[in-house]
Structure formats: C-alpha cells, structure tokens
C-alpha atoms as a PDB file:
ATOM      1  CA  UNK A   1      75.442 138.881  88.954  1.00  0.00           C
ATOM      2  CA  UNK A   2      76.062 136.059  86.453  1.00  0.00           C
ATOM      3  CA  UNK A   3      78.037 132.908  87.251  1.00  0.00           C
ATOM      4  CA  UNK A   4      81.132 132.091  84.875  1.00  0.00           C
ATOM      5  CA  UNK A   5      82.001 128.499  83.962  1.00  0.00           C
ATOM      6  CA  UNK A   6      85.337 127.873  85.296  1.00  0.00           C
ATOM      7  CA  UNK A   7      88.303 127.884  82.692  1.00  0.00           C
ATOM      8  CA  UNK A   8      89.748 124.025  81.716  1.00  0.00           C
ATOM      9  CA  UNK A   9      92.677 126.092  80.712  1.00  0.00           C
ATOM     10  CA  UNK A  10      93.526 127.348  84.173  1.00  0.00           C
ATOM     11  CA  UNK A  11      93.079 124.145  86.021  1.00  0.00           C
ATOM     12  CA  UNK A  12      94.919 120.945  87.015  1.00  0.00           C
ATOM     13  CA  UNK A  13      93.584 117.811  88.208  1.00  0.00           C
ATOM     14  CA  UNK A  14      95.893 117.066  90.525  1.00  0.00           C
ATOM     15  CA  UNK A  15      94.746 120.632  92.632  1.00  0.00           C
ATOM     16  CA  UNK A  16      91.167 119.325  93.358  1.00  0.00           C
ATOM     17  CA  UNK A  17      90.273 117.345  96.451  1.00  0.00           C
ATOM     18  CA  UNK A  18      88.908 114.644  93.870  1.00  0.00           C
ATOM     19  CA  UNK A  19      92.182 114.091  93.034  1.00  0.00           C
ATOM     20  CA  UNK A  20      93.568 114.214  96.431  1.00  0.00           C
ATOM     21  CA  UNK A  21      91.150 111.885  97.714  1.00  0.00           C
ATOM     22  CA  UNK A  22      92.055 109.374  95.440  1.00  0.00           C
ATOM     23  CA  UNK A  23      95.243 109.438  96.518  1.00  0.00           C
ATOM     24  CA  UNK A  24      94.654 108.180  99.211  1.00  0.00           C
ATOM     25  CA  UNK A  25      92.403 105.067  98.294  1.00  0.00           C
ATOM     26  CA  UNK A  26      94.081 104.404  95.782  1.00  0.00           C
ATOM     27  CA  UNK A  27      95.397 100.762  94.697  1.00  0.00           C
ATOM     28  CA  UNK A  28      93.586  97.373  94.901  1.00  0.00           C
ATOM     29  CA  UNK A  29      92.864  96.889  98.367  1.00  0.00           C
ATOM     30  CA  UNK A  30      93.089  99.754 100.449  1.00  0.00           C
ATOM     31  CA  UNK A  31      89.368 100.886  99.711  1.00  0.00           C
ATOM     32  CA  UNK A  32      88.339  96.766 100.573  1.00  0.00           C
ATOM     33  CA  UNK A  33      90.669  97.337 103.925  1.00  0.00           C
ATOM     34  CA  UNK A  34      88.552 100.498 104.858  1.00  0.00           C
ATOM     35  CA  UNK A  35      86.020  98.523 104.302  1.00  0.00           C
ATOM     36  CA  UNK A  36      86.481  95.969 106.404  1.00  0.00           C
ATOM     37  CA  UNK A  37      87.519  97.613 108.721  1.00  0.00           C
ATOM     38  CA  UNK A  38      84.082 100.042 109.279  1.00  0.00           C
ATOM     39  CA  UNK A  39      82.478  96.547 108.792  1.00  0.00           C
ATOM     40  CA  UNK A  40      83.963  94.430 111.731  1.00  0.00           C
ATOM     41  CA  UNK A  41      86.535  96.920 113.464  1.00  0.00           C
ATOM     42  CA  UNK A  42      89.405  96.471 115.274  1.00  0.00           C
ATOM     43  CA  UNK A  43      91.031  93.552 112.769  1.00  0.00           C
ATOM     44  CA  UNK A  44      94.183  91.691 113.116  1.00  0.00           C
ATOM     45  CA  UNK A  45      96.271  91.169 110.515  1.00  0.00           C
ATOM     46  CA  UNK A  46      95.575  87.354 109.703  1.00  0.00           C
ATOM     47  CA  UNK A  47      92.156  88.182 110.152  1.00  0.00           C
ATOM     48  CA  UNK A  48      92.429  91.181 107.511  1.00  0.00           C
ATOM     49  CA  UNK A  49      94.376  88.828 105.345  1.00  0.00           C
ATOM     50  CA  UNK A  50      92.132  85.911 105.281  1.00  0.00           C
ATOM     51  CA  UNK A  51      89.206  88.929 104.258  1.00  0.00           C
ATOM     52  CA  UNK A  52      90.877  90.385 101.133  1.00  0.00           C
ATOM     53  CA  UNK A  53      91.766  86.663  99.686  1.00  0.00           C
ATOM     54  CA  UNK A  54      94.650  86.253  97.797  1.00  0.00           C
ATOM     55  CA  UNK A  55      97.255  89.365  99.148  1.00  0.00           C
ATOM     56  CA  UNK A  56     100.760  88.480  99.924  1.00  0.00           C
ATOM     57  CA  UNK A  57     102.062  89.380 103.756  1.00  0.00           C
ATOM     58  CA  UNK A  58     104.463  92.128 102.091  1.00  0.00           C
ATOM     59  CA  UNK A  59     101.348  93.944 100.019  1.00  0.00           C
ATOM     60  CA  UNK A  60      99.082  93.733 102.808  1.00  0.00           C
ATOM     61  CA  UNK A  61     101.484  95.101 105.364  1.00  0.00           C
ATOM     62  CA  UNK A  62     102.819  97.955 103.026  1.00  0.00           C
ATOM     63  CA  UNK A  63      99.074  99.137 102.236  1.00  0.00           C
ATOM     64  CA  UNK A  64      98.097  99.253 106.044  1.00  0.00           C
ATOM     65  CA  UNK A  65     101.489 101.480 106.260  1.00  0.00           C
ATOM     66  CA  UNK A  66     100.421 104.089 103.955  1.00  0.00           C
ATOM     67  CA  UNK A  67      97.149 103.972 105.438  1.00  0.00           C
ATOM     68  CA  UNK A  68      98.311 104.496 108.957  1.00  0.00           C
ATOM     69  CA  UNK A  69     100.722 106.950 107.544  1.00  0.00           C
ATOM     70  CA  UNK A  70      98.062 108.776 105.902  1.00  0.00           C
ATOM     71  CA  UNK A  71      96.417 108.773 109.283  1.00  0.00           C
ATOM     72  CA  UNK A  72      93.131 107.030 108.046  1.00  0.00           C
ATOM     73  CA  UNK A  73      93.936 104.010 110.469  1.00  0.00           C
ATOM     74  CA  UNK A  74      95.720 103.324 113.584  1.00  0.00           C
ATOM     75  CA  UNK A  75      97.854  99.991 114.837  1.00  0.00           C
ATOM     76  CA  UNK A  76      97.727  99.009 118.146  1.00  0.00           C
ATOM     77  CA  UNK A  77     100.426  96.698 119.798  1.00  0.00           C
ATOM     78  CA  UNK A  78      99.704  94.954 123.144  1.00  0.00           C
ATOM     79  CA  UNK A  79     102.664  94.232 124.395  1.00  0.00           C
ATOM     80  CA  UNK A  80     102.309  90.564 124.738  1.00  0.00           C
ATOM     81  CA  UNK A  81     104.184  87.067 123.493  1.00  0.00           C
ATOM     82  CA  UNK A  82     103.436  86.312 120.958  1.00  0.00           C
ATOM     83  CA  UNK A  83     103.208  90.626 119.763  1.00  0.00           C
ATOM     84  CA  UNK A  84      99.052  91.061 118.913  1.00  0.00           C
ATOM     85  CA  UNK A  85      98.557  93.690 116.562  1.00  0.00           C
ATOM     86  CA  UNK A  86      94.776  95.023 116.022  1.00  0.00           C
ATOM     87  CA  UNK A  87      94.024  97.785 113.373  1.00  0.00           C
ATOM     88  CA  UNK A  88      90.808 100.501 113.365  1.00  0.00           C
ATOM     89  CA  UNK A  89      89.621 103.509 112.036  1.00  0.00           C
ATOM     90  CA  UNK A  90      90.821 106.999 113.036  1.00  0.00           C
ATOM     91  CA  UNK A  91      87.989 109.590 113.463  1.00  0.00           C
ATOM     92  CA  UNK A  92      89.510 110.747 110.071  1.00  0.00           C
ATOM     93  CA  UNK A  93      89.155 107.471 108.229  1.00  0.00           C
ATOM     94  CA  UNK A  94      85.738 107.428 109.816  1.00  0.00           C
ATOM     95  CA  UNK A  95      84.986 109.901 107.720  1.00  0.00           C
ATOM     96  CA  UNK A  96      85.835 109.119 104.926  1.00  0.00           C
ATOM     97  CA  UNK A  97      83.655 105.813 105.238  1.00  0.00           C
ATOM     98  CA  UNK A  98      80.445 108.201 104.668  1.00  0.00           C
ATOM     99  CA  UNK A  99      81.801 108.646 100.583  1.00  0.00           C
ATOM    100  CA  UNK A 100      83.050 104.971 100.615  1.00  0.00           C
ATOM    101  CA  UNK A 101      79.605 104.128 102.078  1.00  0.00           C
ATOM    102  CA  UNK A 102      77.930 106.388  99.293  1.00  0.00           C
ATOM    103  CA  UNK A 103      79.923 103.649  96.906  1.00  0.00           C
ATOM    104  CA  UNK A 104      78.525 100.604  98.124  1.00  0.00           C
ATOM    105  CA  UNK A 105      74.748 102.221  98.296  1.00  0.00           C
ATOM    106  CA  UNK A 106      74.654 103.311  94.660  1.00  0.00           C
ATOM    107  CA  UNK A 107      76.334  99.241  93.700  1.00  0.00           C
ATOM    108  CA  UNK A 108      73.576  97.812  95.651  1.00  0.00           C
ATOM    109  CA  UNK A 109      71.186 100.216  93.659  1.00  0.00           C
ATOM    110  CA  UNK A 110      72.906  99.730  90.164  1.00  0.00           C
ATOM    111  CA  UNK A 111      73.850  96.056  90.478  1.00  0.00           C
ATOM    112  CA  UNK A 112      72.880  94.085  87.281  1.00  0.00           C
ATOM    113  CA  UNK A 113      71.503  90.831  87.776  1.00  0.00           C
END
C-alpha cells in the first residue's frame, strides 16, 4: 500500500489543530500569562501585572477573559473586603504547558549569545 501526499488544493489552514491552537495563544501576552502562571501558580492580578511589565489594567484583564473563557484558566474570588482575585491553570491549560514548555526548551537550546 503506498502513502499519498496530501493535496494543498483540498486543504485550509484554518481546519488544522495548528491553526486552532494558535488561536488560542494568540496575541502578546497570553502565551507570557500561561507562563507565569505554570511558573508561580495561583497569581493575582497586580502580581500578574507587575510580571508582564508594561500592560495596561484593560489589556491585561481582557486577555485573562478570553483565557478563562477559553477554559485554559480559572478565577477565583474569595469573598472578602477588599474582593481578592487569584488566577491558575485548568487541567486543560495544564496541558497545553507541555507544547509551551517544548518552546522555552528549544530557546534555551537555540539561544544566540
């Protein structure tokens, strides 16, 4: 039985899981919030914020939004005065860290000096 190269022809980007996957890391920051996160998890927001540098409030809160929404993160609230907020890792953005992981191995092994 002989293999056949797939057809260019027939396919669309935007139907792989490449494609999907970037969608969802997409931007900036969100890959340096996952980060983080799997580095020192779970982070409050100032704490997050003080991490990434220079991001306003507003970008910082929307990108933790879509993040949560696309269930790679979750928010806690403890309902307390003033309101503390802490974020982590869902079991589903915890795996995702192993490809994000595979990232920072191959910089550390490709880094010029």
């Amino acid at each position: 039985m002989t293999e056949t190269t797939p057809s260019i022809e027939d396919a669309q980007f935007c139907d792989t899981g490449y494609s999907y996957t970037l969608s969802l890391i997409s931007g900036k920051h969100k890959m340096v919030i996952l980060y983080c996160l799997m580095e020192y998890q779970p982070v409050r927001f100032n704490e997050m914020k003080r991490y990434l540098g220079k991001i306003s409030d507003k970008t910082l809160s929307q990108n933790l939004k879509e993040l949560e929404a696309d269930q790679l993160i979750e928010r806690k609230v403890y309902p307390q005065i003033p309101p503390k907020v802490e974020y982590s890792l869902t079991p589903r953005g915890a795996s995702l860290m192993k490809v994000l992981d595979q990232l920072c191995v191959w910089g550390m092994e490709n880094r010029l000096a």
